[in-house]
N, C-alpha and C. Protein backbone atom coordinates (compact mmCIF):
# COMPACT_ATOMS: atom_id res chain seq x y z
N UNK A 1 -40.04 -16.67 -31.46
CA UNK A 1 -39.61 -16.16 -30.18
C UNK A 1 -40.57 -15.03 -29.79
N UNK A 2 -40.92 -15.24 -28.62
CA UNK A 2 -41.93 -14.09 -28.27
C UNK A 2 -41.33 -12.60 -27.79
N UNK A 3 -42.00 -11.65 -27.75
CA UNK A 3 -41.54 -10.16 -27.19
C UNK A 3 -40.55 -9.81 -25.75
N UNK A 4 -41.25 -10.98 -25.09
CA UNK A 4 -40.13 -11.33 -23.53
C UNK A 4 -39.13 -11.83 -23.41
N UNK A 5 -38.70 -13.11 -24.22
CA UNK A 5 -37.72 -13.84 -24.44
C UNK A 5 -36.89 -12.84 -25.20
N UNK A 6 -37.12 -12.33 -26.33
CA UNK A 6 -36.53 -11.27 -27.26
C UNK A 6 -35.92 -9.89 -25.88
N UNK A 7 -36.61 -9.46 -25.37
CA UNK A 7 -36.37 -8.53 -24.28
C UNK A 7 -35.43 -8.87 -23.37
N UNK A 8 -35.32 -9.71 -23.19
CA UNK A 8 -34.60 -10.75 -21.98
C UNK A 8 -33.23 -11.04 -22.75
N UNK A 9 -33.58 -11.97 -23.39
CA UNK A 9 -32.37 -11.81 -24.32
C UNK A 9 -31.41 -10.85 -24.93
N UNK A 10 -32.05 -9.61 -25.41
CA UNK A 10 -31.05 -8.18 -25.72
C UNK A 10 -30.63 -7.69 -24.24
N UNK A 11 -31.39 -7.76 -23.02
CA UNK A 11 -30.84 -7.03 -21.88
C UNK A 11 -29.79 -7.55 -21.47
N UNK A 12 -29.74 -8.96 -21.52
CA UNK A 12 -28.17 -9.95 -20.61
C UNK A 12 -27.64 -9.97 -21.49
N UNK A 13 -27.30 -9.71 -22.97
CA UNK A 13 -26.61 -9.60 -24.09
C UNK A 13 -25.93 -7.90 -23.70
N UNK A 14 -26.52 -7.35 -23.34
CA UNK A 14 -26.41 -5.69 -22.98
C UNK A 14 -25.73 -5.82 -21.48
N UNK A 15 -25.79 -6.56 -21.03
CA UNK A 15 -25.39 -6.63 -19.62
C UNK A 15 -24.34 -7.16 -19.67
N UNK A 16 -23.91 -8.25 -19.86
CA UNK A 16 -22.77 -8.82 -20.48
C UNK A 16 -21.31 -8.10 -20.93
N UNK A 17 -21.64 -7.54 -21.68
CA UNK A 17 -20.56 -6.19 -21.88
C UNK A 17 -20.29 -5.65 -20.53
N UNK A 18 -21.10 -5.21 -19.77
CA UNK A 18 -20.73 -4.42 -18.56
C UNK A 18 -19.82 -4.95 -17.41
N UNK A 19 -19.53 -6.35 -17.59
CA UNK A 19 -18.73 -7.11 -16.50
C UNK A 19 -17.32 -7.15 -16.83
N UNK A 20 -17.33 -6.86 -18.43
CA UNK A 20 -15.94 -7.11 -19.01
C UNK A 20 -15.40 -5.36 -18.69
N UNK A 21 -16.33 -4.46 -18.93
CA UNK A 21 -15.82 -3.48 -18.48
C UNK A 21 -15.63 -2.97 -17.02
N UNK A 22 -15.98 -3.68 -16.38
CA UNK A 22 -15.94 -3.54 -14.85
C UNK A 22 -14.22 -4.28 -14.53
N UNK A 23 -13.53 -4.93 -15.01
CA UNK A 23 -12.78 -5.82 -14.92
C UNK A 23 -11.51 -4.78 -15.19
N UNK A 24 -12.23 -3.57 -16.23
CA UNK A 24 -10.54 -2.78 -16.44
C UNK A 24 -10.34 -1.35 -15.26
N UNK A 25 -11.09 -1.44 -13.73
CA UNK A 25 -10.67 -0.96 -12.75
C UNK A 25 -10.18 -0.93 -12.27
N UNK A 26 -9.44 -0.76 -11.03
CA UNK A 26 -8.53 -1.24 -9.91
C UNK A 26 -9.06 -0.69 -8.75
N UNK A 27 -9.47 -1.73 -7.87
CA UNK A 27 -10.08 -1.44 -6.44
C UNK A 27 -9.18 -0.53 -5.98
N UNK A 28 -10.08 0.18 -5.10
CA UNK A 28 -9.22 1.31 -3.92
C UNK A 28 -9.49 0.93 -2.78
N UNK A 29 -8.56 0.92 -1.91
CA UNK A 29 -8.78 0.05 -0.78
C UNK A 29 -8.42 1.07 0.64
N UNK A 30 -7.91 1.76 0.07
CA UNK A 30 -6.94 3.15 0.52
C UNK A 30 -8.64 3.96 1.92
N UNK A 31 -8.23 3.36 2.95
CA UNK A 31 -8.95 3.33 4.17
C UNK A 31 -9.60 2.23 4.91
N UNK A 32 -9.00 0.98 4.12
CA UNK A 32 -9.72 -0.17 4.77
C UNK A 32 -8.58 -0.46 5.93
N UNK A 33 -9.53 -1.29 7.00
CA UNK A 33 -8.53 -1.86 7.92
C UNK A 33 -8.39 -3.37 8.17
N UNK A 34 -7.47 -3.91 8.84
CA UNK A 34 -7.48 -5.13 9.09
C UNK A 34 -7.20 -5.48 10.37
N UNK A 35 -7.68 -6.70 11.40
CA UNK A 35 -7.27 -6.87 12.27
C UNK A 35 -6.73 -7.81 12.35
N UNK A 36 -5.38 -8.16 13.53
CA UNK A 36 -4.60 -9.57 13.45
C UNK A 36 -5.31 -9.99 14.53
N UNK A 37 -5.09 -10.96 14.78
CA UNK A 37 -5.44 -12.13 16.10
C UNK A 37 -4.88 -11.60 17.08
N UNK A 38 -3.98 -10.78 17.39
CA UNK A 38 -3.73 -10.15 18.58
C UNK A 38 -4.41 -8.90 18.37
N UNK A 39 -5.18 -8.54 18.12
CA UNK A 39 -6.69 -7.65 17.68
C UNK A 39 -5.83 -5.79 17.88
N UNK A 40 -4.78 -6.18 17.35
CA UNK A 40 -4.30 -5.05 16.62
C UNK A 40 -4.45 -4.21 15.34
N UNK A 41 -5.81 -3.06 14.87
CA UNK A 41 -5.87 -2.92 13.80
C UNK A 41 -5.11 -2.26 12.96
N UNK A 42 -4.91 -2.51 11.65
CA UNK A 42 -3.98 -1.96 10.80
C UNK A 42 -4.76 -1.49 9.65
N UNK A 43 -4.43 -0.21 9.18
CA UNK A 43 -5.33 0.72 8.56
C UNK A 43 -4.06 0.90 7.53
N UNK A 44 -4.81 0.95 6.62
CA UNK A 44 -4.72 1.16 5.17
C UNK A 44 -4.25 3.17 4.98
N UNK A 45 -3.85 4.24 5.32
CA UNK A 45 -4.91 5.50 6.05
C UNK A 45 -5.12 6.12 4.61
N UNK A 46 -4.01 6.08 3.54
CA UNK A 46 -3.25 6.90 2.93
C UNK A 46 -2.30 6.60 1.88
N UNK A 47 -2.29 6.66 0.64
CA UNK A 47 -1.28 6.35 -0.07
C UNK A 47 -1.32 7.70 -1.40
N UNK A 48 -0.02 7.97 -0.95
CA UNK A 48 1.09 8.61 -2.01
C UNK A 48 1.88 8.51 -3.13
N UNK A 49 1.65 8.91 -4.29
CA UNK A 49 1.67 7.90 -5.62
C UNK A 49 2.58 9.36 -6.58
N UNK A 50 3.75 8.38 -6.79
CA UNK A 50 4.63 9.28 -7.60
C UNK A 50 5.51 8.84 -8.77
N UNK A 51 5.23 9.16 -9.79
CA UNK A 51 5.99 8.66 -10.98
C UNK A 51 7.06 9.29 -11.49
N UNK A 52 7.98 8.36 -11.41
CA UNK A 52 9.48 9.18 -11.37
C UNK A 52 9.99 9.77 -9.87
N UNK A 53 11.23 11.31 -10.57
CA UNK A 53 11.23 11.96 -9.22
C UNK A 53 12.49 11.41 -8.07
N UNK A 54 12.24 12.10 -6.86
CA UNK A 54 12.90 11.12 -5.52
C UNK A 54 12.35 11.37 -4.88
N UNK A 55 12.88 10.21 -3.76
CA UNK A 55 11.97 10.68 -2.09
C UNK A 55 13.42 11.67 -1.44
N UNK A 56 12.90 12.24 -0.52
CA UNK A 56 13.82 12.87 0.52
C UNK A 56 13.25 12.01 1.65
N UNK A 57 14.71 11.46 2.46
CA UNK A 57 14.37 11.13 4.27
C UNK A 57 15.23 12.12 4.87
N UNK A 58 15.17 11.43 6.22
CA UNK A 58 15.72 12.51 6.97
C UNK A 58 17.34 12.96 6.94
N UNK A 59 17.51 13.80 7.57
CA UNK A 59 19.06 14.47 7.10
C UNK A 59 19.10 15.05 5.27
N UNK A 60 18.24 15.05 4.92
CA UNK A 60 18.01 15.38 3.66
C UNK A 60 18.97 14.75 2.45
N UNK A 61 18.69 12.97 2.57
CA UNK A 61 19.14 11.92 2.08
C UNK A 61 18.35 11.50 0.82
N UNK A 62 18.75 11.96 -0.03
CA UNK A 62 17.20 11.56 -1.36
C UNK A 62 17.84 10.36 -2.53
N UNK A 63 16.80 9.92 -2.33
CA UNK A 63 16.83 8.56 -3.28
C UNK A 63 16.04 9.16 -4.54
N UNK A 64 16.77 8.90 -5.81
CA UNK A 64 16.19 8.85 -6.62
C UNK A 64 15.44 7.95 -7.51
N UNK A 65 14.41 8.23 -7.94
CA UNK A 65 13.87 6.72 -8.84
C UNK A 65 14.57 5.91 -10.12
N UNK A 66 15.27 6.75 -10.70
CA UNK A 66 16.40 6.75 -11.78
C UNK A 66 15.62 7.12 -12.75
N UNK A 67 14.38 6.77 -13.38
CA UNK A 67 13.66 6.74 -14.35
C UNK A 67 12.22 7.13 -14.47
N UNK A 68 11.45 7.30 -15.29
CA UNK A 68 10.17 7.29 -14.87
C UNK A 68 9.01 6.21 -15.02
N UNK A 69 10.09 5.08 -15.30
CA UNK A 69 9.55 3.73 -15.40
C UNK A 69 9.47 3.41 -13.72
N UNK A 70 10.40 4.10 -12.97
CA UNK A 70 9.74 3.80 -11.65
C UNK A 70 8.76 4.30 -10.94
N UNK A 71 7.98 4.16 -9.80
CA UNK A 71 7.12 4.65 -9.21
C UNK A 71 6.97 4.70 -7.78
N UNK A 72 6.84 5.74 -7.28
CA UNK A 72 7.05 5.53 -5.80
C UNK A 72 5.86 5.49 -5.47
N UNK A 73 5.69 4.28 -4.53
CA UNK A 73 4.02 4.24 -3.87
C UNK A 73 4.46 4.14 -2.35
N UNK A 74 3.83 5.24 -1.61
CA UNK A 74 3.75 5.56 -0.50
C UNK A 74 3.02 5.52 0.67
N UNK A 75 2.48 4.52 1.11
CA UNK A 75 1.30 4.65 1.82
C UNK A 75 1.64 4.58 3.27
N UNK A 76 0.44 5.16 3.93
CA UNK A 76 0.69 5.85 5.40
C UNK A 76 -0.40 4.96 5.85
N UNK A 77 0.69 3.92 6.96
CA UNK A 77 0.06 3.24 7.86
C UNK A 77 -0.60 3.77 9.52
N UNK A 78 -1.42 3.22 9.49
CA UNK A 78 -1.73 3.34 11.04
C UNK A 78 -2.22 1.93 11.74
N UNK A 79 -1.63 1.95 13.15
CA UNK A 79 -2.04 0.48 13.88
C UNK A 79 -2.70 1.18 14.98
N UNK A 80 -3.82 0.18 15.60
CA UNK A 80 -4.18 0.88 17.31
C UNK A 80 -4.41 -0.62 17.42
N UNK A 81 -3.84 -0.57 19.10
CA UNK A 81 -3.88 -1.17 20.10
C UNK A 81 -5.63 -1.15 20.32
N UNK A 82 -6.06 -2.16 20.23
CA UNK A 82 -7.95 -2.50 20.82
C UNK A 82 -8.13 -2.71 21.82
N UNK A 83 -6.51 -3.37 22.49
CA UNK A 83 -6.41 -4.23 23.83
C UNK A 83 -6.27 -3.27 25.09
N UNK A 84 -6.20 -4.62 26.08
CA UNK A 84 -5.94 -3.77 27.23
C UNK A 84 -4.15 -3.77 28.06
N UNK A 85 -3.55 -4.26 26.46
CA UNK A 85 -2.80 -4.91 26.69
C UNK A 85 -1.50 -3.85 26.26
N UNK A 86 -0.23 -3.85 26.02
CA UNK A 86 0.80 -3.74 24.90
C UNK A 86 0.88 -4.85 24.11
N UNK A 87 0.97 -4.24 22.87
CA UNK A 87 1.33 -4.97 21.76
C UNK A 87 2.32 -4.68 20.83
N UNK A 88 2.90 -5.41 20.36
CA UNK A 88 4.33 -5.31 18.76
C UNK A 88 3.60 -4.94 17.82
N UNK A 89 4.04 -3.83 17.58
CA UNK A 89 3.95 -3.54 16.05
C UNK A 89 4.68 -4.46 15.07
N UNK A 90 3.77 -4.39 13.60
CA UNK A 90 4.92 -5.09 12.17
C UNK A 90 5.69 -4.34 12.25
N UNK A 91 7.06 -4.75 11.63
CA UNK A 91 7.98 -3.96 11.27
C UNK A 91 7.81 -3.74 9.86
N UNK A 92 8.75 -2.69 9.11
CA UNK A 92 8.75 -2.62 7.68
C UNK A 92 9.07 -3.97 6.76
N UNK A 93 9.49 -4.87 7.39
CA UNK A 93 9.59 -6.41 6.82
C UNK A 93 8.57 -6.97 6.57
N UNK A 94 7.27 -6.54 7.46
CA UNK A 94 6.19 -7.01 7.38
C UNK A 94 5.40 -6.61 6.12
N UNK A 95 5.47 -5.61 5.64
CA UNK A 95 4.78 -5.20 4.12
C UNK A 95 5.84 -5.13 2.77
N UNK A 96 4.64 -5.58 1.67
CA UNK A 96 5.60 -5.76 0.02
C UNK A 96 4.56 -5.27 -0.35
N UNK A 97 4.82 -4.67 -1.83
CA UNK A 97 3.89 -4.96 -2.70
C UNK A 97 3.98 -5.62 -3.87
N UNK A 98 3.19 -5.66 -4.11
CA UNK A 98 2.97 -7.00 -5.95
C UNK A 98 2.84 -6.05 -6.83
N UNK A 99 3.02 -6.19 -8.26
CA UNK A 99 3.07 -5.41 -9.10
C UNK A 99 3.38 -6.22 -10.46
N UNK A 100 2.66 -6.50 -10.96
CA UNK A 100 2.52 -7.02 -12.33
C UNK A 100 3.89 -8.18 -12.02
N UNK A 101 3.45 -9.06 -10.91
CA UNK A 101 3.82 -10.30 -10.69
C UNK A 101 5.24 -10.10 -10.00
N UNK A 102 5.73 -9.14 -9.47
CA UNK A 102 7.15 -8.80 -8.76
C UNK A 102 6.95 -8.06 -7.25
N UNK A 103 7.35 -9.11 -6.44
CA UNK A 103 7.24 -8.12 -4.99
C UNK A 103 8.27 -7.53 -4.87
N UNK A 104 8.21 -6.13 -3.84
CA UNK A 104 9.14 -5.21 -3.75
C UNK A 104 9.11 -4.92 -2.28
N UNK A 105 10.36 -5.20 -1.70
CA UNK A 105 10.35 -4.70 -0.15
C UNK A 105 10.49 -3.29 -0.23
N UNK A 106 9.81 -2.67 1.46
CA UNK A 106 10.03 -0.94 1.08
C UNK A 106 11.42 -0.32 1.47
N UNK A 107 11.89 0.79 0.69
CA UNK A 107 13.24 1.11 1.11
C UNK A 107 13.97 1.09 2.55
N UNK A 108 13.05 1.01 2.86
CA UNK A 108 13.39 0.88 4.66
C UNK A 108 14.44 -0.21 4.88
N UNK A 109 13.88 -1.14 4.08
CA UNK A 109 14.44 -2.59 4.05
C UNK A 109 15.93 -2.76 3.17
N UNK A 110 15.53 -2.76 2.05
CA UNK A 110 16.73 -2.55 1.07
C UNK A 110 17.41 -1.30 0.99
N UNK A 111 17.33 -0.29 1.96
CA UNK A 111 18.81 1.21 1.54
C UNK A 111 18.91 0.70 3.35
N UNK A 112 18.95 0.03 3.95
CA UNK A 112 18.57 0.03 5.52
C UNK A 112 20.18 0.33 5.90
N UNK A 113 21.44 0.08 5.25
CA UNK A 113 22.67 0.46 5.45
C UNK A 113 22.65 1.74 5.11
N UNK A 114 22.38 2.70 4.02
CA UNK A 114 22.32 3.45 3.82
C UNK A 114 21.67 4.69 5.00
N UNK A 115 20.21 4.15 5.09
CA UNK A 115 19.25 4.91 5.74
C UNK A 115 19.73 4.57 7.43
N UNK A 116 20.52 4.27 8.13
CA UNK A 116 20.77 3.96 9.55
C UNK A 116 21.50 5.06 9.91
N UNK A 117 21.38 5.43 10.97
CA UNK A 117 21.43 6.21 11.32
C UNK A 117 21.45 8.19 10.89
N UNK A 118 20.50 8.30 10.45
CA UNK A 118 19.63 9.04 10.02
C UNK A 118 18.49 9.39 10.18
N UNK A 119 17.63 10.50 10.39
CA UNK A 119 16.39 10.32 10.70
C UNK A 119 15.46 9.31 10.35
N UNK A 120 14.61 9.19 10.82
CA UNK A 120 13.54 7.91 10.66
C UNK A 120 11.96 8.67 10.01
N UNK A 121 12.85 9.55 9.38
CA UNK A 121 11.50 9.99 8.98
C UNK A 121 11.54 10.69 7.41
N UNK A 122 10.39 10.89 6.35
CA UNK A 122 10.27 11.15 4.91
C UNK A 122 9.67 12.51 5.02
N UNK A 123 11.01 13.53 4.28
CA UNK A 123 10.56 14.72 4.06
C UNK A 123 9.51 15.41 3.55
N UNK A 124 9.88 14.62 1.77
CA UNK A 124 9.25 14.80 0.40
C UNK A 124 9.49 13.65 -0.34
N UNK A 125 7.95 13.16 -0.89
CA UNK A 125 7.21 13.80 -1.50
C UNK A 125 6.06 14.32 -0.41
N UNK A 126 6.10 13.66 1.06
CA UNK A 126 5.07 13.37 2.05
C UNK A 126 6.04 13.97 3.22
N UNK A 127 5.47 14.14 4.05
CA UNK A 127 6.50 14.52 5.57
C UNK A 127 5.62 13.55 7.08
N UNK A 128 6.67 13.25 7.58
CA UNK A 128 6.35 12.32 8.68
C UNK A 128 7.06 11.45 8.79
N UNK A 129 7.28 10.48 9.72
CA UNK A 129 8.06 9.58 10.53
C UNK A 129 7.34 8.22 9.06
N UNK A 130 8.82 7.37 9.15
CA UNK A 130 9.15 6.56 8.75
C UNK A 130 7.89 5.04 9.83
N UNK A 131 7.77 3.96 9.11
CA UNK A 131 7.05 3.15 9.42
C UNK A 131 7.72 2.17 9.79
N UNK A 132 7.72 0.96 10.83
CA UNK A 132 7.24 1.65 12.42
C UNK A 132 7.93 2.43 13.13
N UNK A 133 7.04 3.68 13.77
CA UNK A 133 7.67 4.71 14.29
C UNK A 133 7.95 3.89 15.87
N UNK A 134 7.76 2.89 16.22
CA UNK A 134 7.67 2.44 17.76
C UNK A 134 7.87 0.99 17.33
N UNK A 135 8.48 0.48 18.57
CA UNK A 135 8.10 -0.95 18.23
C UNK A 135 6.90 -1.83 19.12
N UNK A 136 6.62 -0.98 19.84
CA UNK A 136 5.58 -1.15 20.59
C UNK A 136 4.76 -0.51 20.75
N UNK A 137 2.96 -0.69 21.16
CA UNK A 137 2.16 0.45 21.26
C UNK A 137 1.19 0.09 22.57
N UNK A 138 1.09 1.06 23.42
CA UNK A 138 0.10 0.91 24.86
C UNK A 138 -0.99 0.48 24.53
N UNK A 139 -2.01 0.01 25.40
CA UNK A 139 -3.18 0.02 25.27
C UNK A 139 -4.09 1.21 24.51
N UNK A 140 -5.65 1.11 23.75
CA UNK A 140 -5.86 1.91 23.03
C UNK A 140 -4.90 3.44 22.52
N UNK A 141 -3.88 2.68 22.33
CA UNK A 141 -2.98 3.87 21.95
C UNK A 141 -3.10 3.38 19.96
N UNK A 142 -2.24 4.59 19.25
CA UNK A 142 -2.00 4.36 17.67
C UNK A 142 -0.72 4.91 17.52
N UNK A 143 -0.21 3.86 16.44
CA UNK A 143 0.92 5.01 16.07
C UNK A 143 0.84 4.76 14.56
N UNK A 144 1.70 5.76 13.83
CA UNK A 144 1.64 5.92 12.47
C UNK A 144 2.79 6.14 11.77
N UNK A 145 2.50 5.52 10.60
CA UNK A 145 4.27 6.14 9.86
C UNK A 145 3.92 5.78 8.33
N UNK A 146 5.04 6.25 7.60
CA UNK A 146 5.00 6.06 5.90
C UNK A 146 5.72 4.41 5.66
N UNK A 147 5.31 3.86 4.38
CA UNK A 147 6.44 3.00 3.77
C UNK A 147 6.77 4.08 2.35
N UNK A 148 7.88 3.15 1.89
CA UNK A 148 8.40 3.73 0.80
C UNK A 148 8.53 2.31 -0.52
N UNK A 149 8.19 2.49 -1.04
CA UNK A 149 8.24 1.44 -2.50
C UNK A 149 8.86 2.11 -3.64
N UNK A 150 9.76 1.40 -4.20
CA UNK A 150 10.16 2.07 -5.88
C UNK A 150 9.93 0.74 -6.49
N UNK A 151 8.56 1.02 -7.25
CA UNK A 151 8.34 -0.37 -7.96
C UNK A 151 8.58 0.05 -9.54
N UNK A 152 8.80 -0.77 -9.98
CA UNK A 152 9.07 -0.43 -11.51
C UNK A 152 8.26 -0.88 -12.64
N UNK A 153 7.69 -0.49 -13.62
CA UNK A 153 6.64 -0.94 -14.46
C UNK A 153 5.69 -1.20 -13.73
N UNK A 154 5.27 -0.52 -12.55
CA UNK A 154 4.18 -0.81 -11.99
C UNK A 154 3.06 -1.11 -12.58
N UNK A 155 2.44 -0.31 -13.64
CA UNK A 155 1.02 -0.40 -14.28
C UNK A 155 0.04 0.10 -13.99
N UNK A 156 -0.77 -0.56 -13.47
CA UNK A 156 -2.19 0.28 -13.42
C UNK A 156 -2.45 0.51 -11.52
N UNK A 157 -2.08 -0.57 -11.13
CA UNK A 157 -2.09 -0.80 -9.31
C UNK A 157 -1.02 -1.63 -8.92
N UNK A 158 -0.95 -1.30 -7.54
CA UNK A 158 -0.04 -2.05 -7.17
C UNK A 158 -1.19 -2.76 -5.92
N UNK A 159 -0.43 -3.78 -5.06
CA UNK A 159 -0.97 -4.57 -4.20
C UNK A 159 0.07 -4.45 -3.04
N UNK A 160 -0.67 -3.92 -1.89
CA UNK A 160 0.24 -3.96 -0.46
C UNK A 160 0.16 -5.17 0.45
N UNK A 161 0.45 -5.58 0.30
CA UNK A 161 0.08 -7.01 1.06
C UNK A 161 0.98 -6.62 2.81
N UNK A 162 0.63 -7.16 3.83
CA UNK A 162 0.77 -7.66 5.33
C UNK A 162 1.35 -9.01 5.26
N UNK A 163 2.56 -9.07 5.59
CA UNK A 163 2.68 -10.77 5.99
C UNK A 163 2.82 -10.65 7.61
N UNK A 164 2.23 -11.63 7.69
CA UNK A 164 2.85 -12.17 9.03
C UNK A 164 2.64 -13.69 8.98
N UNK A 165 3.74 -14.35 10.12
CA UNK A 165 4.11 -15.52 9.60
C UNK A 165 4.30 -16.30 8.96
N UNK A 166 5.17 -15.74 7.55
CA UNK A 166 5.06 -16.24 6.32
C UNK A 166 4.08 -16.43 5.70
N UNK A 167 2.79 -15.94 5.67
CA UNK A 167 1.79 -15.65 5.22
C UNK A 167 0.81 -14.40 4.82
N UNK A 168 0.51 -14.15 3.70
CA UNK A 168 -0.36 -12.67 3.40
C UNK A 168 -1.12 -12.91 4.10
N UNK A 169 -1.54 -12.06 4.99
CA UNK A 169 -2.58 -11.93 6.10
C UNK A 169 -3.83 -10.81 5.39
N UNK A 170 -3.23 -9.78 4.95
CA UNK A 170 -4.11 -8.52 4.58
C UNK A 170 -3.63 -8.40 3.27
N UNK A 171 -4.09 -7.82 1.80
CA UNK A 171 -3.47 -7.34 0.98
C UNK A 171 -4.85 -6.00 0.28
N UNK A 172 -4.27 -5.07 0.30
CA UNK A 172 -4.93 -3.46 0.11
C UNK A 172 -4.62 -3.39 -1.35
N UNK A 173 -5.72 -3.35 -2.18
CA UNK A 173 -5.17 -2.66 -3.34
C UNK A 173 -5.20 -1.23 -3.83
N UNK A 174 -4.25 -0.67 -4.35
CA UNK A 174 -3.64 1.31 -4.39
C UNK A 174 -4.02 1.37 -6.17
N UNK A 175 -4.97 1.94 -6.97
CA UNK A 175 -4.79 2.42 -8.38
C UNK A 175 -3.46 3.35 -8.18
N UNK A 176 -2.73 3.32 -9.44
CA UNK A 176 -1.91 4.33 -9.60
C UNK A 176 -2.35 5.71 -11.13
N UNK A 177 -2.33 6.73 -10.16
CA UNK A 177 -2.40 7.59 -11.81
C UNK A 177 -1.37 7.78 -11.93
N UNK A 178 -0.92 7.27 -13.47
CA UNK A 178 0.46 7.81 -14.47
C UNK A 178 0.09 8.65 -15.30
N UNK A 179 0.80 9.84 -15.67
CA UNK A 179 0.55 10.85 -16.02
C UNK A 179 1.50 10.21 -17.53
N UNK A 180 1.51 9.31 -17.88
CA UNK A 180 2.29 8.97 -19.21
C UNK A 180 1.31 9.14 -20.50
């Protein structure tokens, strides 16, 4: 075997290793956007990552996680209108996330008896209006709001996925730091 082949050979042998370690990351996605066909973009803006703990909403209503096997992942949406038009916002039905093979609707959805009539908005761990703050938005107008997730055994990331029409349209992936 000559000096090149030998060279060549230890470098993709050396390189090789580096793909398997590339594999134990988790994308951050946390500012990407997406647009739907009604050329409404939806932005990724922000996500809030809490292990254990509770959230506070409004009227100072706090959910607790029970454990610290749960995790609250929080992320702060934003949509703008591109058009010249009005357009519908998703509602909170419209986003889940995945998590070591389990989707989770956001509390909005599941405490929604609970959380009605009450402010529409998250004290702590984050402060601001609940997601969607409108159900509609003007032309180049935006509006913004939080979801709320208590996923459990989350792991390393979770996955926010967009449905619309029974279909993942967008899915953002969030690393989580656990302080375990």
């Amino acid at each position: 075997m000559d000096r090149r082949t030998y060279c060549a050979l230890v470098g993709m042998t050396a390189l090789s290793g580096c793909s398997a370690l590339s594999t134990d990351t988790v994308a951050d996605d946390v500012g990407e956007s997406y647009t739907t066909e009604s050329e409404l973009e939806v932005t990724l803006a922000e996500a809030e990552i809490q292990s254990g703990g509770s959230v506070v909403f409004g009227n100072d209503t706090e959910v607790a996680g029970g454990s610290s096997a749960i995790t609250f992942v929080i992320p702060r949406i934003v949509v703008t209108n591109t058009t010249e038009s009005s357009l519908s916002v998703p509602t909170a039905e419209n986003f889940t996330t995945r998590s070591n093979g389990t989707r989770q609707q956001p509390y909005q959805i599941e405490l929604n008896s609970m959380l009605s009539g009450i402010d529409s908005v998250i004290t702590e761990p984050v402060s601001g209006p609940l997601f969607p703050p409108t159900n509609e938005i003007a032309p180049e107008e935006e509006a913004e709001g939080w979801l709320v997730f208590g996923v459990p055994e989350a792991g390393r990331g979770v996955v926010l996925e967009l449905r619309l029409e029974d279909d993942v349209q967008k899915d953002w992936s969030i690393p989580l730091e656990t302080n375990q």
